[in-house]
PDB file of N, CA and C in Angstrom:
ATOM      1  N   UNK A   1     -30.128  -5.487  15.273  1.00  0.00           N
ATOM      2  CA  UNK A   1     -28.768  -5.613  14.789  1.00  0.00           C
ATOM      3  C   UNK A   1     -27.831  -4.952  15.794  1.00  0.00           C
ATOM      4  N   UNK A   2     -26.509  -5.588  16.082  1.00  0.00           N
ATOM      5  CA  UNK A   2     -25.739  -5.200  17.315  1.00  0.00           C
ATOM      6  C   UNK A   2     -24.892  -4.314  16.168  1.00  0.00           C
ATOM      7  N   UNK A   3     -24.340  -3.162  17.170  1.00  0.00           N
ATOM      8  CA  UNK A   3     -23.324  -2.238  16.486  1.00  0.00           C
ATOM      9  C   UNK A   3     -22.229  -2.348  17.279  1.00  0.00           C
ATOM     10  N   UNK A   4     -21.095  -1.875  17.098  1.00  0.00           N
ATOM     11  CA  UNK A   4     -19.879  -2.301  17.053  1.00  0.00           C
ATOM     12  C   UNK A   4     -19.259  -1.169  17.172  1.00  0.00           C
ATOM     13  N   UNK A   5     -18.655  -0.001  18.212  1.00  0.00           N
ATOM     14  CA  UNK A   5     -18.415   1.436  18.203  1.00  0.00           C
ATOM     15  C   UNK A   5     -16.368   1.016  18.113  1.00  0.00           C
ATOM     16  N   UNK A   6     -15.855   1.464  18.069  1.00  0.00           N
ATOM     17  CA  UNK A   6     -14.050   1.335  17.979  1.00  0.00           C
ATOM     18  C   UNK A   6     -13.715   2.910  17.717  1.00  0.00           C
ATOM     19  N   UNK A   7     -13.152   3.350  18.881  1.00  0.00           N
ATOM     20  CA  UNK A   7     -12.235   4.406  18.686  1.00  0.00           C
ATOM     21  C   UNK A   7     -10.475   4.404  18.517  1.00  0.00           C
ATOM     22  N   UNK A   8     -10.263   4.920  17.330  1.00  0.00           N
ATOM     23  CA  UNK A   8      -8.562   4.644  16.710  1.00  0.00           C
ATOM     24  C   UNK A   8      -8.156   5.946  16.235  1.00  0.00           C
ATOM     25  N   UNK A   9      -7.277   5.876  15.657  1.00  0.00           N
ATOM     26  CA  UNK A   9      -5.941   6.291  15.001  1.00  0.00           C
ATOM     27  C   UNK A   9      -5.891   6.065  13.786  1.00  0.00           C
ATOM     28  N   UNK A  10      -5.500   5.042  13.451  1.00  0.00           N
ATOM     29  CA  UNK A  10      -4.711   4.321  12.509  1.00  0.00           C
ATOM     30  C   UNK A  10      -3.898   5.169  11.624  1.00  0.00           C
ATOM     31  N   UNK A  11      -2.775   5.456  12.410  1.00  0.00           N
ATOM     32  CA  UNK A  11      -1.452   5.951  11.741  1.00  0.00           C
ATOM     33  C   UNK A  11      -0.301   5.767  11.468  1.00  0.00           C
ATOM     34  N   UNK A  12      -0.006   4.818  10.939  1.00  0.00           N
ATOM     35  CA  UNK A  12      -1.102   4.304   9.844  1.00  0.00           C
ATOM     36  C   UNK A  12      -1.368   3.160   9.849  1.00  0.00           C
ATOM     37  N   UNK A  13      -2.725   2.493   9.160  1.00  0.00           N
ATOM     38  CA  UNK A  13      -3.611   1.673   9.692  1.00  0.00           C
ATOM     39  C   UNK A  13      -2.322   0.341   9.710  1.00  0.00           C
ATOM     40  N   UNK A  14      -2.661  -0.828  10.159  1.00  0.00           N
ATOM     41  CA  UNK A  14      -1.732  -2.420   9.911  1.00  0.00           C
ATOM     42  C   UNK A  14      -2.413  -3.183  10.001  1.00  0.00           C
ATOM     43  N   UNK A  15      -1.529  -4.555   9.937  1.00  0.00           N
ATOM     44  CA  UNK A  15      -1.988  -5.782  10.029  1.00  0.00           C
ATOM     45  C   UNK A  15      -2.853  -5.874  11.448  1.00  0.00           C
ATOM     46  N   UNK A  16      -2.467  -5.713  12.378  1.00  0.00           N
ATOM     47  CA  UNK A  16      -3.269  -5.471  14.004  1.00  0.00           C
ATOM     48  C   UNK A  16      -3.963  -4.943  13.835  1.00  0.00           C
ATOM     49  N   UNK A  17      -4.469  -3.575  13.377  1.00  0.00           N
ATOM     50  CA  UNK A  17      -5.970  -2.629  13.066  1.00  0.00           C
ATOM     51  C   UNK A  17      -6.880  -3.361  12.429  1.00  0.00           C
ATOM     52  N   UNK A  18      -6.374  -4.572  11.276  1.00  0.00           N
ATOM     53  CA  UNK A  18      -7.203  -4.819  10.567  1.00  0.00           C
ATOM     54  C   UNK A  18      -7.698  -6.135  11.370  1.00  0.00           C
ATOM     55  N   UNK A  19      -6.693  -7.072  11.866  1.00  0.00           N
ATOM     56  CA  UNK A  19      -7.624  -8.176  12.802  1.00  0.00           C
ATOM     57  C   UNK A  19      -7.889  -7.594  13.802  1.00  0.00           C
ATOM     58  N   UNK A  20      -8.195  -6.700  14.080  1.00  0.00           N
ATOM     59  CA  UNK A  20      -8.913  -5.908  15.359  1.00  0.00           C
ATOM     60  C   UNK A  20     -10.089  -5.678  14.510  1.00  0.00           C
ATOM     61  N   UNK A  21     -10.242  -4.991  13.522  1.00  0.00           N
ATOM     62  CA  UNK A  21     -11.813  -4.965  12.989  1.00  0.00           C
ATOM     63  C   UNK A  21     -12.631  -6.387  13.027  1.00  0.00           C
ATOM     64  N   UNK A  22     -11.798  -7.018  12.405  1.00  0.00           N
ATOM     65  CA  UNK A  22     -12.227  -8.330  11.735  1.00  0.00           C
ATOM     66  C   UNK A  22     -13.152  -9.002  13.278  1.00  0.00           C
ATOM     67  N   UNK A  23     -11.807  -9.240  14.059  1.00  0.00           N
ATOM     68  CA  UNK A  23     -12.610  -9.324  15.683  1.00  0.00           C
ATOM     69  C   UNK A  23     -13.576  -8.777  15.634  1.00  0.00           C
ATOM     70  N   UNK A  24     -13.584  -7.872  16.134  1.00  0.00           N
ATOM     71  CA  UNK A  24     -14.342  -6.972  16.854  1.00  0.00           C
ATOM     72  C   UNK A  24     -15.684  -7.448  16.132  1.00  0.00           C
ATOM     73  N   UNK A  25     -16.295  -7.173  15.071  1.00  0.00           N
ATOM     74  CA  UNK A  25     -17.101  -7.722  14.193  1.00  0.00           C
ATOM     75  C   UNK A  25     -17.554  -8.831  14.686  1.00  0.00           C
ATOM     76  N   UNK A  26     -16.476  -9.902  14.485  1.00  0.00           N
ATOM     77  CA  UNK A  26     -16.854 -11.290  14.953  1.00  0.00           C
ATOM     78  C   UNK A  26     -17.439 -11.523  16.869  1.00  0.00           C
ATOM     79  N   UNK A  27     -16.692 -11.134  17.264  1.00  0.00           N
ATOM     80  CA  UNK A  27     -17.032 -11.153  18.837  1.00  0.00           C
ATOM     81  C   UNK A  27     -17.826 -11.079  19.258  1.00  0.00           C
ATOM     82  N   UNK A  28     -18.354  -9.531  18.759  1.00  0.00           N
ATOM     83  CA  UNK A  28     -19.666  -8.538  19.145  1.00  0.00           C
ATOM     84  C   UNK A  28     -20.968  -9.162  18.465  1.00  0.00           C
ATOM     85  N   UNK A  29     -20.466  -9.585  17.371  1.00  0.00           N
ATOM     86  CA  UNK A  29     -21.506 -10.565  16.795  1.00  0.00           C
ATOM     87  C   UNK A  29     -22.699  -9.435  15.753  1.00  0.00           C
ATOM     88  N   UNK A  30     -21.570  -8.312  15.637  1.00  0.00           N
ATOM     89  CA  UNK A  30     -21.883  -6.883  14.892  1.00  0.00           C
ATOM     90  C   UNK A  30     -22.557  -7.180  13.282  1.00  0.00           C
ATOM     91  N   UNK A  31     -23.157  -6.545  12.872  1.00  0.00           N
ATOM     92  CA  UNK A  31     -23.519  -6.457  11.783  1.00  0.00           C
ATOM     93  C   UNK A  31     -22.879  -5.067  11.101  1.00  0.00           C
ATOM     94  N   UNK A  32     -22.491  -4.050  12.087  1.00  0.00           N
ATOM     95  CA  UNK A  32     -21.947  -2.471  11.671  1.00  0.00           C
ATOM     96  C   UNK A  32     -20.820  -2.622  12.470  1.00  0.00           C
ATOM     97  N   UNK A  33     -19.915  -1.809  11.860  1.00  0.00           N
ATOM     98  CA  UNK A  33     -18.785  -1.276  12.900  1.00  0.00           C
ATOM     99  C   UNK A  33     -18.756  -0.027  12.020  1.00  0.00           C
ATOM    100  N   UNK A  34     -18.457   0.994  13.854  1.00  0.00           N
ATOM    101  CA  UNK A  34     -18.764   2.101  13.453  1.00  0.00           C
ATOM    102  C   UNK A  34     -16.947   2.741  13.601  1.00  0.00           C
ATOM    103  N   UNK A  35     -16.266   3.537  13.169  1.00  0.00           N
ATOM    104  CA  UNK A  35     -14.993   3.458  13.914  1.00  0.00           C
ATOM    105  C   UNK A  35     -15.070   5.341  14.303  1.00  0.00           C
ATOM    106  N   UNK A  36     -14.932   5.964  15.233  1.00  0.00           N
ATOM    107  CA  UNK A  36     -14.268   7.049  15.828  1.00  0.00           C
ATOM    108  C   UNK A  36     -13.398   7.427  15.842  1.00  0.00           C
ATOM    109  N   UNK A  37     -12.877   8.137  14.699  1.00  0.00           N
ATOM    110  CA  UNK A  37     -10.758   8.590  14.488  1.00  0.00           C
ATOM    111  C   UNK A  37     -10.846   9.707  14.775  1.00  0.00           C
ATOM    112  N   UNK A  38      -9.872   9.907  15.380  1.00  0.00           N
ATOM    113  CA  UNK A  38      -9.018  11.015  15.281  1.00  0.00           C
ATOM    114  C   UNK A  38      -8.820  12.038  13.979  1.00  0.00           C
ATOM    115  N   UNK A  39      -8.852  13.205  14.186  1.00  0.00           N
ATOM    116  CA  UNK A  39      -8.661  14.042  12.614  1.00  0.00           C
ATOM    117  C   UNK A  39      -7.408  14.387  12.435  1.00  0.00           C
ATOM    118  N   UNK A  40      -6.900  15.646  12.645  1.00  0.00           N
ATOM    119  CA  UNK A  40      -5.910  16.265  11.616  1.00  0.00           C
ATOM    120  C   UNK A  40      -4.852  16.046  13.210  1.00  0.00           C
ATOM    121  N   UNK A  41      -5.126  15.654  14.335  1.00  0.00           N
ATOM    122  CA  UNK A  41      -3.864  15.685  15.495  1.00  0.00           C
ATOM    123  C   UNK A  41      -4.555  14.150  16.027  1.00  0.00           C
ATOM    124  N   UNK A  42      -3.746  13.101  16.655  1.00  0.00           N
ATOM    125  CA  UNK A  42      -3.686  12.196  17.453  1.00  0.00           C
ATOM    126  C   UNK A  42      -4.141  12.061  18.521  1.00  0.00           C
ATOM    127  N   UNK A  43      -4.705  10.974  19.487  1.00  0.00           N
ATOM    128  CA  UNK A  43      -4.375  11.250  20.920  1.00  0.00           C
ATOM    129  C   UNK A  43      -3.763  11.256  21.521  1.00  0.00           C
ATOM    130  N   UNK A  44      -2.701  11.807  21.176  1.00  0.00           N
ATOM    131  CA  UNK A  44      -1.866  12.167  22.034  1.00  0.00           C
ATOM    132  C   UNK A  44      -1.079  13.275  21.894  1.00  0.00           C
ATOM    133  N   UNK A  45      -1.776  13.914  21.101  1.00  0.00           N
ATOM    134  CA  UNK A  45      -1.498  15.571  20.691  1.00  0.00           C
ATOM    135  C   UNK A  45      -0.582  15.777  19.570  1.00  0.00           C
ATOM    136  N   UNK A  46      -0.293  15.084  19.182  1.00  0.00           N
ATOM    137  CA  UNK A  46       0.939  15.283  18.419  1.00  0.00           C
ATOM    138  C   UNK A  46       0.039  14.832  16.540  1.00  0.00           C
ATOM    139  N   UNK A  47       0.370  16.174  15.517  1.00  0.00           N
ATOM    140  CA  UNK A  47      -0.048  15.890  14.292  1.00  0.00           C
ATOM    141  C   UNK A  47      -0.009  14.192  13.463  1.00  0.00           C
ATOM    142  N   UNK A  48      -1.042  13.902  12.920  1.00  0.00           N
ATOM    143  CA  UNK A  48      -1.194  13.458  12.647  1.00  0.00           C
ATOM    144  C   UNK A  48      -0.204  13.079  10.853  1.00  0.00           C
ATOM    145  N   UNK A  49       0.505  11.687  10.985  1.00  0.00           N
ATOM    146  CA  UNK A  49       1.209  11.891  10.067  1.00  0.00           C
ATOM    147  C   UNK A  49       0.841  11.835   8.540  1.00  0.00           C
ATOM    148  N   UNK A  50      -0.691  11.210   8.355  1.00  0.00           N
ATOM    149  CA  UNK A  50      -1.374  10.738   7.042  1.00  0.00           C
ATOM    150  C   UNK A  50      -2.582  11.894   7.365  1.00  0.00           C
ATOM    151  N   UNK A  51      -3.472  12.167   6.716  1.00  0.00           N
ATOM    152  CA  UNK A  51      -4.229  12.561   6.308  1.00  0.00           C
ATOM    153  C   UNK A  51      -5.734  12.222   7.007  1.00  0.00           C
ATOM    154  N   UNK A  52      -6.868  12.483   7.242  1.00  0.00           N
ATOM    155  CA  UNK A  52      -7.652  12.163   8.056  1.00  0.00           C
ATOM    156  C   UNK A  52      -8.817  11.196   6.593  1.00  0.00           C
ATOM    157  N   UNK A  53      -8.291  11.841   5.606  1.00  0.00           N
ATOM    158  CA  UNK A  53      -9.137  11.361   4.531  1.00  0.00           C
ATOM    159  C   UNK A  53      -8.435   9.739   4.250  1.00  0.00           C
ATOM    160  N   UNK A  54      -7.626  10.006   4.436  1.00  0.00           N
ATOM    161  CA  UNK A  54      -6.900   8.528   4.060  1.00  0.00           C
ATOM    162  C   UNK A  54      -6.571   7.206   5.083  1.00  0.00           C
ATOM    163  N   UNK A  55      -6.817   8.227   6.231  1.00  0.00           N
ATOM    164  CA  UNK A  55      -6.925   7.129   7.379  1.00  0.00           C
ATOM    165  C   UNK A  55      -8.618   6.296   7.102  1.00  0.00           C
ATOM    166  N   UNK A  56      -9.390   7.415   6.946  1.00  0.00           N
ATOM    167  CA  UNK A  56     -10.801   6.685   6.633  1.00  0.00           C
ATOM    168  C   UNK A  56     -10.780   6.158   5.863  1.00  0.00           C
ATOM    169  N   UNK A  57     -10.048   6.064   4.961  1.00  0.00           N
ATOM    170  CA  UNK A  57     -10.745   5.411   3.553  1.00  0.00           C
ATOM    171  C   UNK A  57      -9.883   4.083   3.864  1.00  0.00           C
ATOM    172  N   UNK A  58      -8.863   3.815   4.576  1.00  0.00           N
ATOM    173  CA  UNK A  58      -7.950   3.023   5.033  1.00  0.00           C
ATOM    174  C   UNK A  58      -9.075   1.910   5.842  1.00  0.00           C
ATOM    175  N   UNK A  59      -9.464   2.734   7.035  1.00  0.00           N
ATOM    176  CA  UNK A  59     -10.489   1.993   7.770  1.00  0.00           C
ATOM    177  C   UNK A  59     -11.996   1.330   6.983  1.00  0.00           C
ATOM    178  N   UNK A  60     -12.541   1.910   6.235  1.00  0.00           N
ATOM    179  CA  UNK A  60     -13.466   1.472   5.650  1.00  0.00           C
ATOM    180  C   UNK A  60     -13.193  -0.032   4.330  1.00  0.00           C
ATOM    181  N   UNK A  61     -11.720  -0.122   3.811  1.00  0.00           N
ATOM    182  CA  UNK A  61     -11.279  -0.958   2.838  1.00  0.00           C
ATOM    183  C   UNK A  61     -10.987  -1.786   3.822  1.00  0.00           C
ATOM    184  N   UNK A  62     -10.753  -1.689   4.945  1.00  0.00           N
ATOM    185  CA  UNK A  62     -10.480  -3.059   5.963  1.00  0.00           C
ATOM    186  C   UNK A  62     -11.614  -3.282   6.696  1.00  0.00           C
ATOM    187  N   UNK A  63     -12.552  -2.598   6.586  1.00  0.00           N
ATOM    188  CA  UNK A  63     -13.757  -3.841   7.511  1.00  0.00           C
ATOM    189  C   UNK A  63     -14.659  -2.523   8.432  1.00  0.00           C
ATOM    190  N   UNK A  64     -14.260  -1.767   8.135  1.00  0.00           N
ATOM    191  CA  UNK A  64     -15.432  -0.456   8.990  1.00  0.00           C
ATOM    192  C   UNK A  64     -16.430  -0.499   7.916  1.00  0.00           C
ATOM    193  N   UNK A  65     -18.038   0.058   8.382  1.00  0.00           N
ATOM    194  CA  UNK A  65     -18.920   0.438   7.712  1.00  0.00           C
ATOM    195  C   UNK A  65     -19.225   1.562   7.421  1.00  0.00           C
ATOM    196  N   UNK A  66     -18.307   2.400   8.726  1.00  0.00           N
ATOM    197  CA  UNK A  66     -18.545   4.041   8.955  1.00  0.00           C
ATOM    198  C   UNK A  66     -17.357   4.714   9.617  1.00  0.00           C
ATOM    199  N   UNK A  67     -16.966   5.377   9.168  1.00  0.00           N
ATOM    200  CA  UNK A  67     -15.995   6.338   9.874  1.00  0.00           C
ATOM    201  C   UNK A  67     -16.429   7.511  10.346  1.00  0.00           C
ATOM    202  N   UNK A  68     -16.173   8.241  11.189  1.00  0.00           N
ATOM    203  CA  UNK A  68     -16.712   9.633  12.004  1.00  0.00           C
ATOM    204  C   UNK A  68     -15.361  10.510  12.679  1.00  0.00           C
ATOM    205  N   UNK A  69     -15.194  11.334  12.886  1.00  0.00           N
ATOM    206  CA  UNK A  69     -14.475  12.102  13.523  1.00  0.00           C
ATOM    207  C   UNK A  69     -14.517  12.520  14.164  1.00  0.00           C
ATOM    208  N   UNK A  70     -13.392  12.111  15.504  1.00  0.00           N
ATOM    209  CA  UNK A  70     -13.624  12.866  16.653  1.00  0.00           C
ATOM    210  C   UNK A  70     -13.186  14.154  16.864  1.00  0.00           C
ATOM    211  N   UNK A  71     -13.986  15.209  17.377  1.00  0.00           N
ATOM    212  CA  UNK A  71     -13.618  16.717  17.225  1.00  0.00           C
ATOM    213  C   UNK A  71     -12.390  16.932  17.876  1.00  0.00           C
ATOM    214  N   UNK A  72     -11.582  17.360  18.016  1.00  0.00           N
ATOM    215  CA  UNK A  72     -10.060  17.220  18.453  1.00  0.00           C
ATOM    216  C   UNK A  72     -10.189  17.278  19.855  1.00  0.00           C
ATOM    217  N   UNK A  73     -11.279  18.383  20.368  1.00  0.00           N
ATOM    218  CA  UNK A  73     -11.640  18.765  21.904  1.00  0.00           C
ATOM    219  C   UNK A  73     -11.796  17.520  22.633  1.00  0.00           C
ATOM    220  N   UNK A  74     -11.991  15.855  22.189  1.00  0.00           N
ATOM    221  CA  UNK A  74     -12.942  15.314  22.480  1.00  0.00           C
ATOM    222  C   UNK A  74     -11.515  13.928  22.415  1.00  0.00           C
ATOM    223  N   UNK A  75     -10.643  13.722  21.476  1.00  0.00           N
ATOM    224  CA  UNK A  75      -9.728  13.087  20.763  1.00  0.00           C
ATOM    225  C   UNK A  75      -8.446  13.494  21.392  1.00  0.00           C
ATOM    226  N   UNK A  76      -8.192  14.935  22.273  1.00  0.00           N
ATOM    227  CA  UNK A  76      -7.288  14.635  23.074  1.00  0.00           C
ATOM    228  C   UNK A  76      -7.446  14.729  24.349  1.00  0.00           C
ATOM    229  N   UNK A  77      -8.520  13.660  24.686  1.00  0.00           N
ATOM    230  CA  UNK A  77      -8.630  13.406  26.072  1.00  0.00           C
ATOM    231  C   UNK A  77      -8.072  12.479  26.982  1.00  0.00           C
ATOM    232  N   UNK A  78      -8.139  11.990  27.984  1.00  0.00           N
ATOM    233  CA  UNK A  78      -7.410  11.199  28.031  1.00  0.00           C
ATOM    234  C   UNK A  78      -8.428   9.406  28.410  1.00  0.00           C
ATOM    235  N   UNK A  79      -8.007   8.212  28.060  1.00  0.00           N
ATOM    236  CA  UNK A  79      -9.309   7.175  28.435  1.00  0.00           C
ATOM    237  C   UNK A  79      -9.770   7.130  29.214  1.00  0.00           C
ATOM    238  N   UNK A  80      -9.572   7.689  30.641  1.00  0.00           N
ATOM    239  CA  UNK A  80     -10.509   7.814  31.423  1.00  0.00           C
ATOM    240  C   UNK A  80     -11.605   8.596  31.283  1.00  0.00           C
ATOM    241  N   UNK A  81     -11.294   9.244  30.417  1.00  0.00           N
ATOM    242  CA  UNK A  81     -12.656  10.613  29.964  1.00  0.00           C
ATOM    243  C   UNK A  81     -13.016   9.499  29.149  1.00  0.00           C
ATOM    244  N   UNK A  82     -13.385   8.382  28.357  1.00  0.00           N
ATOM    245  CA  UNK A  82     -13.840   8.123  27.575  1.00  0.00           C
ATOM    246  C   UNK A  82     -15.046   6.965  27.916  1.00  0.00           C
ATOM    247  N   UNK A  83     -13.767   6.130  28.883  1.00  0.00           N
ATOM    248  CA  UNK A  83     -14.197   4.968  29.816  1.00  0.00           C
ATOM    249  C   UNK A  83     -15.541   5.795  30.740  1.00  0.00           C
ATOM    250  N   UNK A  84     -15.736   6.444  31.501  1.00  0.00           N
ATOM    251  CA  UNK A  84     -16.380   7.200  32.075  1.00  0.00           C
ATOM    252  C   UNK A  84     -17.557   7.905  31.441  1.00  0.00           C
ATOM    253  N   UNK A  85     -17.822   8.498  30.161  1.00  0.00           N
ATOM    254  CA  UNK A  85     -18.587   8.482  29.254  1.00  0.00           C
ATOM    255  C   UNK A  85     -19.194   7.618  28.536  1.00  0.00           C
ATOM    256  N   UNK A  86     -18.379   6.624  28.257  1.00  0.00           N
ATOM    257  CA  UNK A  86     -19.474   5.359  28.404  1.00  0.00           C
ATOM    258  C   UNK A  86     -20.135   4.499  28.893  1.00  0.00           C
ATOM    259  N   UNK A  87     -19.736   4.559  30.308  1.00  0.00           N
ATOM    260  CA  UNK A  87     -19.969   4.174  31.380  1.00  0.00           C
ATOM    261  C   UNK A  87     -21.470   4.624  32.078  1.00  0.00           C
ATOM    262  N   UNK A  88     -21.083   6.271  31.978  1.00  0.00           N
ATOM    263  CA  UNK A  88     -22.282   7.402  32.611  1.00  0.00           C
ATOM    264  C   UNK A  88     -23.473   6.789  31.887  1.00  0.00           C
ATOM    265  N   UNK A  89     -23.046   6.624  30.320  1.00  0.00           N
ATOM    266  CA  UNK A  89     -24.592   6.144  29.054  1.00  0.00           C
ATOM    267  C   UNK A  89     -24.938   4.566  29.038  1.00  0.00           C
ATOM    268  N   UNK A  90     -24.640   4.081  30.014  1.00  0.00           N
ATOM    269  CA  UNK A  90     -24.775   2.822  30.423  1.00  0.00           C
ATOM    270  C   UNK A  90     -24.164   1.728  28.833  1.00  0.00           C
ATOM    271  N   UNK A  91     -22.791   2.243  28.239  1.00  0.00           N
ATOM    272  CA  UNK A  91     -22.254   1.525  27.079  1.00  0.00           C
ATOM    273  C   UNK A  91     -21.762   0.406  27.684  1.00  0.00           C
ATOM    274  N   UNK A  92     -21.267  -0.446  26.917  1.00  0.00           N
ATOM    275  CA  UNK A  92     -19.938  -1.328  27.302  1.00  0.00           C
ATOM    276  C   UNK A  92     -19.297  -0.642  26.110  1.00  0.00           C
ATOM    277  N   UNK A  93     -17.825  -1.197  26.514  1.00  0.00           N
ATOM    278  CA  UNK A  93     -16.652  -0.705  26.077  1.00  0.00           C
ATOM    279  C   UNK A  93     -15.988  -1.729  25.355  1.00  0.00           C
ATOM    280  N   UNK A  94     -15.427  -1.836  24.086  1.00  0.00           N
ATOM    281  CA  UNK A  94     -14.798  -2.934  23.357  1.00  0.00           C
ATOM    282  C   UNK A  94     -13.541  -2.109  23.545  1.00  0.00           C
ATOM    283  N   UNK A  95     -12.620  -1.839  24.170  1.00  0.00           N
ATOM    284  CA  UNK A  95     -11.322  -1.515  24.125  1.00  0.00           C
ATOM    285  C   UNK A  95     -10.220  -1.606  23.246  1.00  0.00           C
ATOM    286  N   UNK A  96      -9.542  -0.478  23.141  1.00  0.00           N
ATOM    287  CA  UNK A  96      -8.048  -0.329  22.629  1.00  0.00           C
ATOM    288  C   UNK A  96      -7.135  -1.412  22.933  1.00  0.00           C
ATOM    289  N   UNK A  97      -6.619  -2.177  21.527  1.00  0.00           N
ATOM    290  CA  UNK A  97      -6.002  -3.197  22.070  1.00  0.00           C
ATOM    291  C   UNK A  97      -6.111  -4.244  23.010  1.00  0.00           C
ATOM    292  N   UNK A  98      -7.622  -4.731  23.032  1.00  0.00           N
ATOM    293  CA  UNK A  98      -8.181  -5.628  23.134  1.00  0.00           C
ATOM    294  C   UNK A  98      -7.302  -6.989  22.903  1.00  0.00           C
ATOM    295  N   UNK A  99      -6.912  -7.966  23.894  1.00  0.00           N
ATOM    296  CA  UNK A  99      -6.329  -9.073  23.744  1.00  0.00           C
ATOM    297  C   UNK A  99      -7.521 -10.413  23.120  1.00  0.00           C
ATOM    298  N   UNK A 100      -7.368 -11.136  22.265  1.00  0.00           N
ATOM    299  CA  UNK A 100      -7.901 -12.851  22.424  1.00  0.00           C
ATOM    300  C   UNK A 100      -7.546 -13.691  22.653  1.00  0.00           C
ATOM    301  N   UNK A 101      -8.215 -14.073  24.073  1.00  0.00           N
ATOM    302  CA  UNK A 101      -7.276 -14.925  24.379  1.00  0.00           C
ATOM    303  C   UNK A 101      -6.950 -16.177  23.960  1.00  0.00           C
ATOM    304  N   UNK A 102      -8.662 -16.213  23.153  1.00  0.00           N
ATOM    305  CA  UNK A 102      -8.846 -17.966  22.566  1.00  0.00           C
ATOM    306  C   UNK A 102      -7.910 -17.968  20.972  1.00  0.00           C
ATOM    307  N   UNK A 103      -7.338 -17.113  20.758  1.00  0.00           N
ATOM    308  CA  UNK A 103      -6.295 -16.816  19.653  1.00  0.00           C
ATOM    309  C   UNK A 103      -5.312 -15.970  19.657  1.00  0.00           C
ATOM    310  N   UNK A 104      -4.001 -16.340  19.140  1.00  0.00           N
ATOM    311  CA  UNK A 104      -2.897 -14.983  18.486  1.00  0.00           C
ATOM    312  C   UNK A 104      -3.458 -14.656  17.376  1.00  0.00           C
ATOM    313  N   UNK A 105      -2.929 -12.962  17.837  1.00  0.00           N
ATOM    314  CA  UNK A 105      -2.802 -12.590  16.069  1.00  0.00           C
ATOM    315  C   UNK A 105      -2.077 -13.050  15.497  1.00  0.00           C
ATOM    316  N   UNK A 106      -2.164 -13.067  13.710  1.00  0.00           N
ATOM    317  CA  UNK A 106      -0.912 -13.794  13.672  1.00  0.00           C
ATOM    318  C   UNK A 106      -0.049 -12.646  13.171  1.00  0.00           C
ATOM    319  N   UNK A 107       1.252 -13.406  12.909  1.00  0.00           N
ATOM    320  CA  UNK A 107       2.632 -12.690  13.128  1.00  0.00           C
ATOM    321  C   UNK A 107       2.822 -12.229  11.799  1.00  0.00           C
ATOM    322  N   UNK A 108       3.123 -11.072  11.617  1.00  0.00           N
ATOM    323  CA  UNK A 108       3.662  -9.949  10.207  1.00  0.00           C
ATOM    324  C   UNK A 108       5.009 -11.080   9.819  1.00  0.00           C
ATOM    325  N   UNK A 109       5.022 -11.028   8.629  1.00  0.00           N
ATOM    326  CA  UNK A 109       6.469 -11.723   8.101  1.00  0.00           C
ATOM    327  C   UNK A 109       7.333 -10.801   8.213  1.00  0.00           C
ATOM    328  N   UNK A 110       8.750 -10.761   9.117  1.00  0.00           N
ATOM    329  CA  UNK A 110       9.599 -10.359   9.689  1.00  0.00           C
ATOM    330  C   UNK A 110       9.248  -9.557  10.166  1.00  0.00           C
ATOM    331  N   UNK A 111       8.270  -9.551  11.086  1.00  0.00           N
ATOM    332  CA  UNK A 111       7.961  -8.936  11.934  1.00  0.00           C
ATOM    333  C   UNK A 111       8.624  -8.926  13.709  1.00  0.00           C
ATOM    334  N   UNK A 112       8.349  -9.206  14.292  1.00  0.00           N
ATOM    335  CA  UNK A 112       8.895  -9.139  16.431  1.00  0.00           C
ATOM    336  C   UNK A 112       7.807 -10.422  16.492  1.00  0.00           C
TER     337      UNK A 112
END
């Protein structure tokens, strides 16, 4: 069974987080998706505006199987520390904001 790793945020989760699971799933051809959040601060240092409990439970009602937490030491790094760590463990990388090209997302009602 293929697993499916996604490191996020979701602060708070949307319509894009959730067809990003949905993808990701589909693509990878996953049976698990595992997701890697962020806890009580962001990556990008700055507090987190929801709750770390509610971001998970957010991620798991849209299409995760597992949520985990990244230790903050680890969550404000920057992607090259990450890209490079998965790299070293011979991973591939399903990326942040991942484009398809063989589809749009589709568009939020009154949305941009």
């Amino acid at each position: 069974m293929n697993v499916c790793g996604i490191i996020a945020e979701y602060n708070p989760l949307h319509n894009g987080h959730r067809y990003h699971l949905s993808q990701a799933r589909k693509e990878t051809q996953s049976g698990f998706v595992v997701v890697a959040m962020s806890g009580s601060f962001t990556q990008r240092g700055e507090p987190a505006v929801f709750d770390k409990w509610a971001r998970a439970r957010w991620a798991l009602l849209n299409g995760a199987d597992l949520v985990i937490e990244l230790p903050a030491l680890y969550c404000l790094q920057s992607a090259e520390f990450f890209a490079l760590r998965l790299r070293a463990r011979g991973r591939g990388a399903y990326g942040p904001g991942r484009q398809y090209p063989r589809k749009r997302a589709p568009r939020v009602p009154g949305g941009a």
